[in-house]
C-alpha atoms as a PDB file:
ATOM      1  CA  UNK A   1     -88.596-106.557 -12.757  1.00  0.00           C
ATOM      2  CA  UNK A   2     -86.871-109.283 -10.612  1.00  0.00           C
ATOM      3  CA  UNK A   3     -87.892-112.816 -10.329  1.00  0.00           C
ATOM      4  CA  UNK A   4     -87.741-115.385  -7.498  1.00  0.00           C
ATOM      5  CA  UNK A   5     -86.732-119.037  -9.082  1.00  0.00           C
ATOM      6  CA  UNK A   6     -88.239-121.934  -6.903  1.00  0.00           C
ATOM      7  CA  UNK A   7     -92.278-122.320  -7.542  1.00  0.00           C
ATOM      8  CA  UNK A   8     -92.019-118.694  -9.800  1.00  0.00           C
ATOM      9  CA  UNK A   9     -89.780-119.841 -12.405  1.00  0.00           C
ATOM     10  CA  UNK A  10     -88.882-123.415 -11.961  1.00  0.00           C
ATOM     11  CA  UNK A  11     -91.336-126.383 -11.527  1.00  0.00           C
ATOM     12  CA  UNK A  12     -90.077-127.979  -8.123  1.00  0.00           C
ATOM     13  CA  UNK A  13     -92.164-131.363  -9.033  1.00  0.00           C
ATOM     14  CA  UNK A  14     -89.578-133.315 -10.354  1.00  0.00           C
ATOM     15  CA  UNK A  15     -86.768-132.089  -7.468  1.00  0.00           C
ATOM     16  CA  UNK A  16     -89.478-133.226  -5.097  1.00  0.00           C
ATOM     17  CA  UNK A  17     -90.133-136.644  -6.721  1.00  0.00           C
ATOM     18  CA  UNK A  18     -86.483-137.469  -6.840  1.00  0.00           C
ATOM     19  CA  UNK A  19     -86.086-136.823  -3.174  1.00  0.00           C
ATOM     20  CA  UNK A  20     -88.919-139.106  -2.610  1.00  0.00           C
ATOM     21  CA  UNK A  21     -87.442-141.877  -4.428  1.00  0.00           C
ATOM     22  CA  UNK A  22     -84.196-141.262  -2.842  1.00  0.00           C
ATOM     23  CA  UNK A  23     -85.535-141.236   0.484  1.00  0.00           C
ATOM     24  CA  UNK A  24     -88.133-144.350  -0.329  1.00  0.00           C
ATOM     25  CA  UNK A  25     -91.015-142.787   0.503  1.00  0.00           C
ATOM     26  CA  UNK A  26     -94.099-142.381  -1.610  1.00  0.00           C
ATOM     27  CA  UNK A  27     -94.140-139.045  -3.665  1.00  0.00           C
ATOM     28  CA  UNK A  28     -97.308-138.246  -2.601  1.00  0.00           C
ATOM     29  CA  UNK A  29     -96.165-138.569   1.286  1.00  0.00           C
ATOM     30  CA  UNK A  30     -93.101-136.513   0.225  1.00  0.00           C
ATOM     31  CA  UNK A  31     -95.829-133.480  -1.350  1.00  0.00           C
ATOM     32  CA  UNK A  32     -98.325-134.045   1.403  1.00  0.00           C
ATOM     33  CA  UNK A  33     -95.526-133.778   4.144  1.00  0.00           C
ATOM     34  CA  UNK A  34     -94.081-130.285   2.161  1.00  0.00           C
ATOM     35  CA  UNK A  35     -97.416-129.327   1.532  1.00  0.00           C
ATOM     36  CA  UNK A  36     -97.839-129.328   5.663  1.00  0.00           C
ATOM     37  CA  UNK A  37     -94.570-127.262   6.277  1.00  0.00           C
ATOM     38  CA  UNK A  38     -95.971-124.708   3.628  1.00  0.00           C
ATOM     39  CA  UNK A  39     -98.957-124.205   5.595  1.00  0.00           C
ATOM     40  CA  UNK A  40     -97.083-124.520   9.173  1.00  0.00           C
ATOM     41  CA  UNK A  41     -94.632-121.698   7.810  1.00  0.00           C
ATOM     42  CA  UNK A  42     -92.240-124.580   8.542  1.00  0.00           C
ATOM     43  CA  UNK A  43     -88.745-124.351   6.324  1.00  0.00           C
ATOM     44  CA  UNK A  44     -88.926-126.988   3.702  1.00  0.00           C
ATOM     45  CA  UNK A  45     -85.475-128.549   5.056  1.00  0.00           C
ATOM     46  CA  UNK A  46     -87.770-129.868   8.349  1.00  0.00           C
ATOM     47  CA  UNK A  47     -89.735-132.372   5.311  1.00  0.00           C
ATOM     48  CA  UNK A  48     -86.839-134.092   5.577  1.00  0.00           C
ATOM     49  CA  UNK A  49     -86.072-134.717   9.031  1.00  0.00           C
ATOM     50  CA  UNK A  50     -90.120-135.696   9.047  1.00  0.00           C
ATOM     51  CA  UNK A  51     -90.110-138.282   6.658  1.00  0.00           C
ATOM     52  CA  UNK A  52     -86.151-139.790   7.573  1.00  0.00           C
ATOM     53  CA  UNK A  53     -85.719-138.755  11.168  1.00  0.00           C
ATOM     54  CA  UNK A  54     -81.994-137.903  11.824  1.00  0.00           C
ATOM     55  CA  UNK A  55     -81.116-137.725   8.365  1.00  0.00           C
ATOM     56  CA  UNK A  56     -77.532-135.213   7.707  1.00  0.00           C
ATOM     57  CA  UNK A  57     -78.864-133.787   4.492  1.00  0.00           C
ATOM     58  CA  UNK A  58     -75.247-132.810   3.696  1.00  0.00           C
ATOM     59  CA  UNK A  59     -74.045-136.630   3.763  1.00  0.00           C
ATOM     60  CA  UNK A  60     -77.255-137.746   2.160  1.00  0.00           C
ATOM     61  CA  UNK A  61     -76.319-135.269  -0.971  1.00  0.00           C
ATOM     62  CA  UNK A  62     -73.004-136.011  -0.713  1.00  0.00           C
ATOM     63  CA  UNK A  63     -73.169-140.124  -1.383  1.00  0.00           C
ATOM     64  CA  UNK A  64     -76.388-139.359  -4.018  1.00  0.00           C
ATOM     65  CA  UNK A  65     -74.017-137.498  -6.007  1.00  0.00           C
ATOM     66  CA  UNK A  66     -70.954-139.994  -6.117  1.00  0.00           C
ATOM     67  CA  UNK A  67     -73.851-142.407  -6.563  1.00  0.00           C
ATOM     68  CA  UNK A  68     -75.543-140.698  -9.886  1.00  0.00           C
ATOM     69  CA  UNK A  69     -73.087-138.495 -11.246  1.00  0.00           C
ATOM     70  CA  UNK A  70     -74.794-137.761 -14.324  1.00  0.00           C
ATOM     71  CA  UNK A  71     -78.269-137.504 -12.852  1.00  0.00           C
ATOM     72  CA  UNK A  72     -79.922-134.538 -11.967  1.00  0.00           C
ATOM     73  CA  UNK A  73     -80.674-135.319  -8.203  1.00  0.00           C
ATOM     74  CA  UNK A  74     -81.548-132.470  -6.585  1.00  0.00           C
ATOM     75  CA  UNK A  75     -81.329-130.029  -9.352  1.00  0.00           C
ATOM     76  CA  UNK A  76     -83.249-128.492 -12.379  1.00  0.00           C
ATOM     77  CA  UNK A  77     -83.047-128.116 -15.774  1.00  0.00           C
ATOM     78  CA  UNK A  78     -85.081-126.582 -19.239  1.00  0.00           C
ATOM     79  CA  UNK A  79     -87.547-129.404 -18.681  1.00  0.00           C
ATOM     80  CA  UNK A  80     -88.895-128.010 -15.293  1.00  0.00           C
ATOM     81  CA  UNK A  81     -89.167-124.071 -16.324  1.00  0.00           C
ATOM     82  CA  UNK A  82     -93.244-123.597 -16.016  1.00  0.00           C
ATOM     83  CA  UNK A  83     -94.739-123.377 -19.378  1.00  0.00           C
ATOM     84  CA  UNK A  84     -95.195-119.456 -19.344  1.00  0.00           C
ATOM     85  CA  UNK A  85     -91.673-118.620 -18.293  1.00  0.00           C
ATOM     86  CA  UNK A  86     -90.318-118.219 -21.493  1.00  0.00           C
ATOM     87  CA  UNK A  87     -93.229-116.691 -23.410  1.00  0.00           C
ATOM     88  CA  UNK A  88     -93.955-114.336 -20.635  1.00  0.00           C
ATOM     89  CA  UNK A  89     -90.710-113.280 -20.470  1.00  0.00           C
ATOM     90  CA  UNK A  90     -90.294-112.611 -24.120  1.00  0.00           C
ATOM     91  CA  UNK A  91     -93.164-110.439 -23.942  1.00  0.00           C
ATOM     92  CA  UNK A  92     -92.185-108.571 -20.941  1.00  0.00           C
ATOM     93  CA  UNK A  93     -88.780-107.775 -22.663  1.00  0.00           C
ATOM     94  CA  UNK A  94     -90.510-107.072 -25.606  1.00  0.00           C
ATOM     95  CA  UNK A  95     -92.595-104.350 -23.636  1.00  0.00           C
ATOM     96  CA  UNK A  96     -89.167-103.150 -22.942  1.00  0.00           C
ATOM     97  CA  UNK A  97     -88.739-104.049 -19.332  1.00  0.00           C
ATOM     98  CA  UNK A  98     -86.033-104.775 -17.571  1.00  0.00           C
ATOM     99  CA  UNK A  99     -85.511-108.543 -16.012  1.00  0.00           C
ATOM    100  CA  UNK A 100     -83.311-109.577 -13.644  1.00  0.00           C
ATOM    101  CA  UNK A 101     -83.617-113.720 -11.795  1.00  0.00           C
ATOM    102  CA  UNK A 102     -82.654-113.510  -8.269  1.00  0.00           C
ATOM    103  CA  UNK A 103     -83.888-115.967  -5.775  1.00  0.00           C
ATOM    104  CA  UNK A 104     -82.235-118.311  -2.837  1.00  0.00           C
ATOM    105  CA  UNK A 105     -80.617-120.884  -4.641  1.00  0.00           C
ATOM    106  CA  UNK A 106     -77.278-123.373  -4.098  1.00  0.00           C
ATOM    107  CA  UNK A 107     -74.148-122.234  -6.238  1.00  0.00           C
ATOM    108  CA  UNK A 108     -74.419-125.057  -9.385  1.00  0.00           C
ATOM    109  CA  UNK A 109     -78.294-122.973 -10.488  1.00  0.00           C
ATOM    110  CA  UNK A 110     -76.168-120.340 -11.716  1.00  0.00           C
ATOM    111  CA  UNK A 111     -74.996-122.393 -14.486  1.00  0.00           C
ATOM    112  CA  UNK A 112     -77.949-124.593 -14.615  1.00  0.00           C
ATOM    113  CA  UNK A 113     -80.135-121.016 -15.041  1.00  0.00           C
ATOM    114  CA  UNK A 114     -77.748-119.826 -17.696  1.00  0.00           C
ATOM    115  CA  UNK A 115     -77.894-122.577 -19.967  1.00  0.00           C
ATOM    116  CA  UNK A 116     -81.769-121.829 -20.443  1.00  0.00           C
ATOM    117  CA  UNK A 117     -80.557-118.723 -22.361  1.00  0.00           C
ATOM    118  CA  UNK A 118     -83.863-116.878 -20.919  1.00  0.00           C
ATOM    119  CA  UNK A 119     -84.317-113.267 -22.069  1.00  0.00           C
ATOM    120  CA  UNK A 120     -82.974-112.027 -18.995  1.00  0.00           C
ATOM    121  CA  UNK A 121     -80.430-109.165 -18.060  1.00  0.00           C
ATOM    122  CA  UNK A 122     -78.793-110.482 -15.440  1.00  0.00           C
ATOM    123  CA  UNK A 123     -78.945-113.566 -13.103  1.00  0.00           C
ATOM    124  CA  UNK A 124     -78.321-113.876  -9.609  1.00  0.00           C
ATOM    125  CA  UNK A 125     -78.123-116.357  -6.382  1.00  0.00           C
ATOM    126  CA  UNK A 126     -77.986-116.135  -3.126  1.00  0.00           C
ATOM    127  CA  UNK A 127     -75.077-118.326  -2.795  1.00  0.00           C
ATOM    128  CA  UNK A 128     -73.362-116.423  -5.335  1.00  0.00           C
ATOM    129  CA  UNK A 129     -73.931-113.224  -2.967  1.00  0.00           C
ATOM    130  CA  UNK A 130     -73.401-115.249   0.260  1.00  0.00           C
ATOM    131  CA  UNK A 131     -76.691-113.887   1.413  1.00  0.00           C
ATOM    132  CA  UNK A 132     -80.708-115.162   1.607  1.00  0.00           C
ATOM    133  CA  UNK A 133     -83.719-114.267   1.480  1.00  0.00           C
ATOM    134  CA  UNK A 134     -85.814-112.403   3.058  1.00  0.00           C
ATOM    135  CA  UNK A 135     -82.313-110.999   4.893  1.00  0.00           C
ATOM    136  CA  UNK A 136     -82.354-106.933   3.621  1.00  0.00           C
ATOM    137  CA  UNK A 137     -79.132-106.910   2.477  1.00  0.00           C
ATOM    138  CA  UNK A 138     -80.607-109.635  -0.428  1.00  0.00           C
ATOM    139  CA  UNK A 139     -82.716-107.031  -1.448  1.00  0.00           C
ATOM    140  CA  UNK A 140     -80.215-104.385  -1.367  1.00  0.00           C
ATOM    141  CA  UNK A 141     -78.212-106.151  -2.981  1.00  0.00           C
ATOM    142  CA  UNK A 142     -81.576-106.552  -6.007  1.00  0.00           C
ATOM    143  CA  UNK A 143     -81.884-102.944  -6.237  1.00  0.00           C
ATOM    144  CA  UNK A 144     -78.091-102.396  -6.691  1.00  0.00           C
ATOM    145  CA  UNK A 145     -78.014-104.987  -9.637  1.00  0.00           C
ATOM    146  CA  UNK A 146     -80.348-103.429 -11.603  1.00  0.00           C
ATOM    147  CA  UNK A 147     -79.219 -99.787 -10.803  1.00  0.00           C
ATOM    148  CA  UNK A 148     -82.407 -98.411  -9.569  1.00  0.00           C
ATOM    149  CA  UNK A 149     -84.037 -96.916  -6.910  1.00  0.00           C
ATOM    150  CA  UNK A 150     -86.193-100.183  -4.794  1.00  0.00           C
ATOM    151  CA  UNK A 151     -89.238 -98.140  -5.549  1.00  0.00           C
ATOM    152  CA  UNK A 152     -88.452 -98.635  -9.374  1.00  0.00           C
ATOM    153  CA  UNK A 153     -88.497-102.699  -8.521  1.00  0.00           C
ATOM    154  CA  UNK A 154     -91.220-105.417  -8.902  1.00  0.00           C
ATOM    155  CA  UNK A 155     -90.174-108.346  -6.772  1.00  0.00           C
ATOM    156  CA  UNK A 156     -91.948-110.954  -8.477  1.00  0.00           C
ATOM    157  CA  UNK A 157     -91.839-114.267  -5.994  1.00  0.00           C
ATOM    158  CA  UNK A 158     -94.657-117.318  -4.950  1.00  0.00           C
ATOM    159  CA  UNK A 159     -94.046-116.380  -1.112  1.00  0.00           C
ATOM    160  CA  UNK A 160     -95.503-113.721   1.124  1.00  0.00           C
ATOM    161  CA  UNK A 161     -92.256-114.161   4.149  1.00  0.00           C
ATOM    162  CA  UNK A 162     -89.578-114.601   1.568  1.00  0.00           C
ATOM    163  CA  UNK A 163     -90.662-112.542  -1.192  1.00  0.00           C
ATOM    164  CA  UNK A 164     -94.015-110.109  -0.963  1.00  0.00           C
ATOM    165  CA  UNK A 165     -93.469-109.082   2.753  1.00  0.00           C
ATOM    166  CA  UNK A 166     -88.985-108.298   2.831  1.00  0.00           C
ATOM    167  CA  UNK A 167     -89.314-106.859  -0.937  1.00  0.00           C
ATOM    168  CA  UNK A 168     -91.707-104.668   0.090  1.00  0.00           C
ATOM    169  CA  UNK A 169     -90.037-103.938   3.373  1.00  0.00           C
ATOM    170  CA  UNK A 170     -87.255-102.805   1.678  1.00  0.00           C
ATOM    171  CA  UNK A 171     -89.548-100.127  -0.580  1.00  0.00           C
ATOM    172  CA  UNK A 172     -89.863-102.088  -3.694  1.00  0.00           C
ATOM    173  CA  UNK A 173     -93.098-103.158  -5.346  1.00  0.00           C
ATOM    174  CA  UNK A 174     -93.942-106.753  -5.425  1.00  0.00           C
ATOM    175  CA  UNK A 175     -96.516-109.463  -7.334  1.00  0.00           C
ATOM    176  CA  UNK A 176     -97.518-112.389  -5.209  1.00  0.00           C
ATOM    177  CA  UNK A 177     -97.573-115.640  -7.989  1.00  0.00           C
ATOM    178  CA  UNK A 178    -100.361-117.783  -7.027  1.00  0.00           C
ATOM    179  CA  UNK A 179     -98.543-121.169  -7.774  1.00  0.00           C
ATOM    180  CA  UNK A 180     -96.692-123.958  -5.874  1.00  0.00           C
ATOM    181  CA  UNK A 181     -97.451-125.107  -2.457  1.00  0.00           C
ATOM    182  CA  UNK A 182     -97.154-121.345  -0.721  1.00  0.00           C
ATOM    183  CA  UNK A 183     -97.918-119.717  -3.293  1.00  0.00           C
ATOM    184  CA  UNK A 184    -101.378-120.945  -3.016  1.00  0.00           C
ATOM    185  CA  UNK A 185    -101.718-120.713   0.735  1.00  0.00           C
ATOM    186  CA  UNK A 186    -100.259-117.162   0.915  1.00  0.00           C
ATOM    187  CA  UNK A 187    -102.283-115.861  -1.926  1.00  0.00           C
ATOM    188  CA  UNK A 188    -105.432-116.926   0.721  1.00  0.00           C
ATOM    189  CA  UNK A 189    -104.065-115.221   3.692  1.00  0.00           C
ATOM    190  CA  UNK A 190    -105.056-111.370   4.738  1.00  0.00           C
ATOM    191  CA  UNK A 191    -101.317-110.271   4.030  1.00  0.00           C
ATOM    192  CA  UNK A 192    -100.991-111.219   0.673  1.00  0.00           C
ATOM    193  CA  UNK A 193    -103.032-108.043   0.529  1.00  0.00           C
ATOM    194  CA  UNK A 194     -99.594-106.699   1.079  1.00  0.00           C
ATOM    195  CA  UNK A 195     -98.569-107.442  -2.661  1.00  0.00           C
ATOM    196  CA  UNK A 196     -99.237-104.438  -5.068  1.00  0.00           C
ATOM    197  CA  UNK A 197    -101.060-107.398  -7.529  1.00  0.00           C
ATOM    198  CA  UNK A 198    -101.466-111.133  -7.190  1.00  0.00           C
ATOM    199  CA  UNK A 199    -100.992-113.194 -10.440  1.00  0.00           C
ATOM    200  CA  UNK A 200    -101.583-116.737 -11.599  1.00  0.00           C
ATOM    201  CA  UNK A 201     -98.763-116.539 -14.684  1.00  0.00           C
ATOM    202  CA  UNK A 202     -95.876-115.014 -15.560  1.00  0.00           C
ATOM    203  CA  UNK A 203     -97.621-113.404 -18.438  1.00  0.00           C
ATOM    204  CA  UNK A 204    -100.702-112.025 -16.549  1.00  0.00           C
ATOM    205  CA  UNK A 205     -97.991-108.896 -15.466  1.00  0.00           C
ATOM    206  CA  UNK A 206     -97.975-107.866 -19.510  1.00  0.00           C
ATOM    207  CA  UNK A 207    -101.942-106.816 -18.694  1.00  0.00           C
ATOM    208  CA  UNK A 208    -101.541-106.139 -14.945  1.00  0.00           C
ATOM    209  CA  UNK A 209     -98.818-103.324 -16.402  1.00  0.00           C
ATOM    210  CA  UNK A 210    -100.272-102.233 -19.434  1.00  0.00           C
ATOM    211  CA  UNK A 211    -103.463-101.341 -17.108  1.00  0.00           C
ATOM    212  CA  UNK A 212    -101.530 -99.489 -14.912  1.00  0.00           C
ATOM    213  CA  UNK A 213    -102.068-101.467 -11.806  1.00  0.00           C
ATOM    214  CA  UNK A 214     -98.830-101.988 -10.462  1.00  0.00           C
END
């Protein structure tokens, strides 16, 4: 069982209300405006040039870090995990599954993942394997980390064109999570009907398995 991070695992809310602050704009214009791009199928990077036309995101990440060292800026930490994470994944391992984290995500979550200690086998970026999502080669690249066949994978991700649609492209079976900004909107659309389940928690696949529906 692999998991997505962004809106599966981690609760962006904070990130989101940081880069609001940083870019002076209310937090609510900075959701709305993501919010849009969600349902546009719009990358999240274009919020940006929306609400600060022009803006060199590298530069603007750049000067924010010399400016708060110690802060967390654009990053995460055990404070945004969602509630269930933890518990859910306890009780998956318990179950005696296998769980592997995987997702698109800059080179410092590796270490910022790790020090959550989650009950996890293995963790994973795509800047550690110099490859994204929904590329295949990500998801060959799942299947050969946890040494099965992709048929023997649940992608587990809140995204039907990143996750639910390339996972299952590439033969594995895949859960839709009906939270964050597309996780809601794709869970509406007639292709999340491409997603062997759709879930609200991370602890909803303990049932969904032990029925036998995935």
């Amino acid at each position: 069982m692999v998991f997505d991070v962004g809106e599966t695992l981690v609760d962006e809310t904070r990130i989101w209300s940081r880069w609001a602050d940083r870019l002076g704009v209310p937090r609510f214009v900075m959701m709305g405006v993501l919010g849009g791009m969600a349902a546009l199928d719009r990358s999240h990077s274009d919020a940006f040039q929306i609400v600060r036309p022009g803006i060199d995101l590298s530069a603007e990440l750049d000067a924010w870090r010399r400016e708060e060292p110690g802060g967390l800026r654009e990053n995460f930490d055990e404070d945004d995990l969602y509630p269930d994470v933890r518990p859910g994944l306890a009780a998956l391992r318990e179950a005696g599954y296998q769980l592997v984290i995987a997702g698109n995500q800059p080179p410092q979550a590796y270490d910022q993942l790790a020090a959550m200690d989650l009950p996890v086998d293995g963790i994973h970026t795509s800047a550690g394997w110099g490859v994204s999502k929904p590329h295949p080669e990500f998801f060959a690249k799942v299947a050969a980390v946890a040494g099965r066949e992709p048929g023997d994978v649940l992608y587990v991700g809140d995204r039907l064109d990143n996750d639910v649609i390339p996972a299952a492209e590439a033969g594995m079976r895949t859960a839709l999570l009906r939270r964050g900004p597309w996780g809601y909107l794709h869970a509406e659309r007639p292709a999340a009907q491409r997603a062997d389940v759709i879930i609200d928690t991370i602890p909803d696949l303990v049932t969904v398995l032990a029925e036998g529906r995935v």
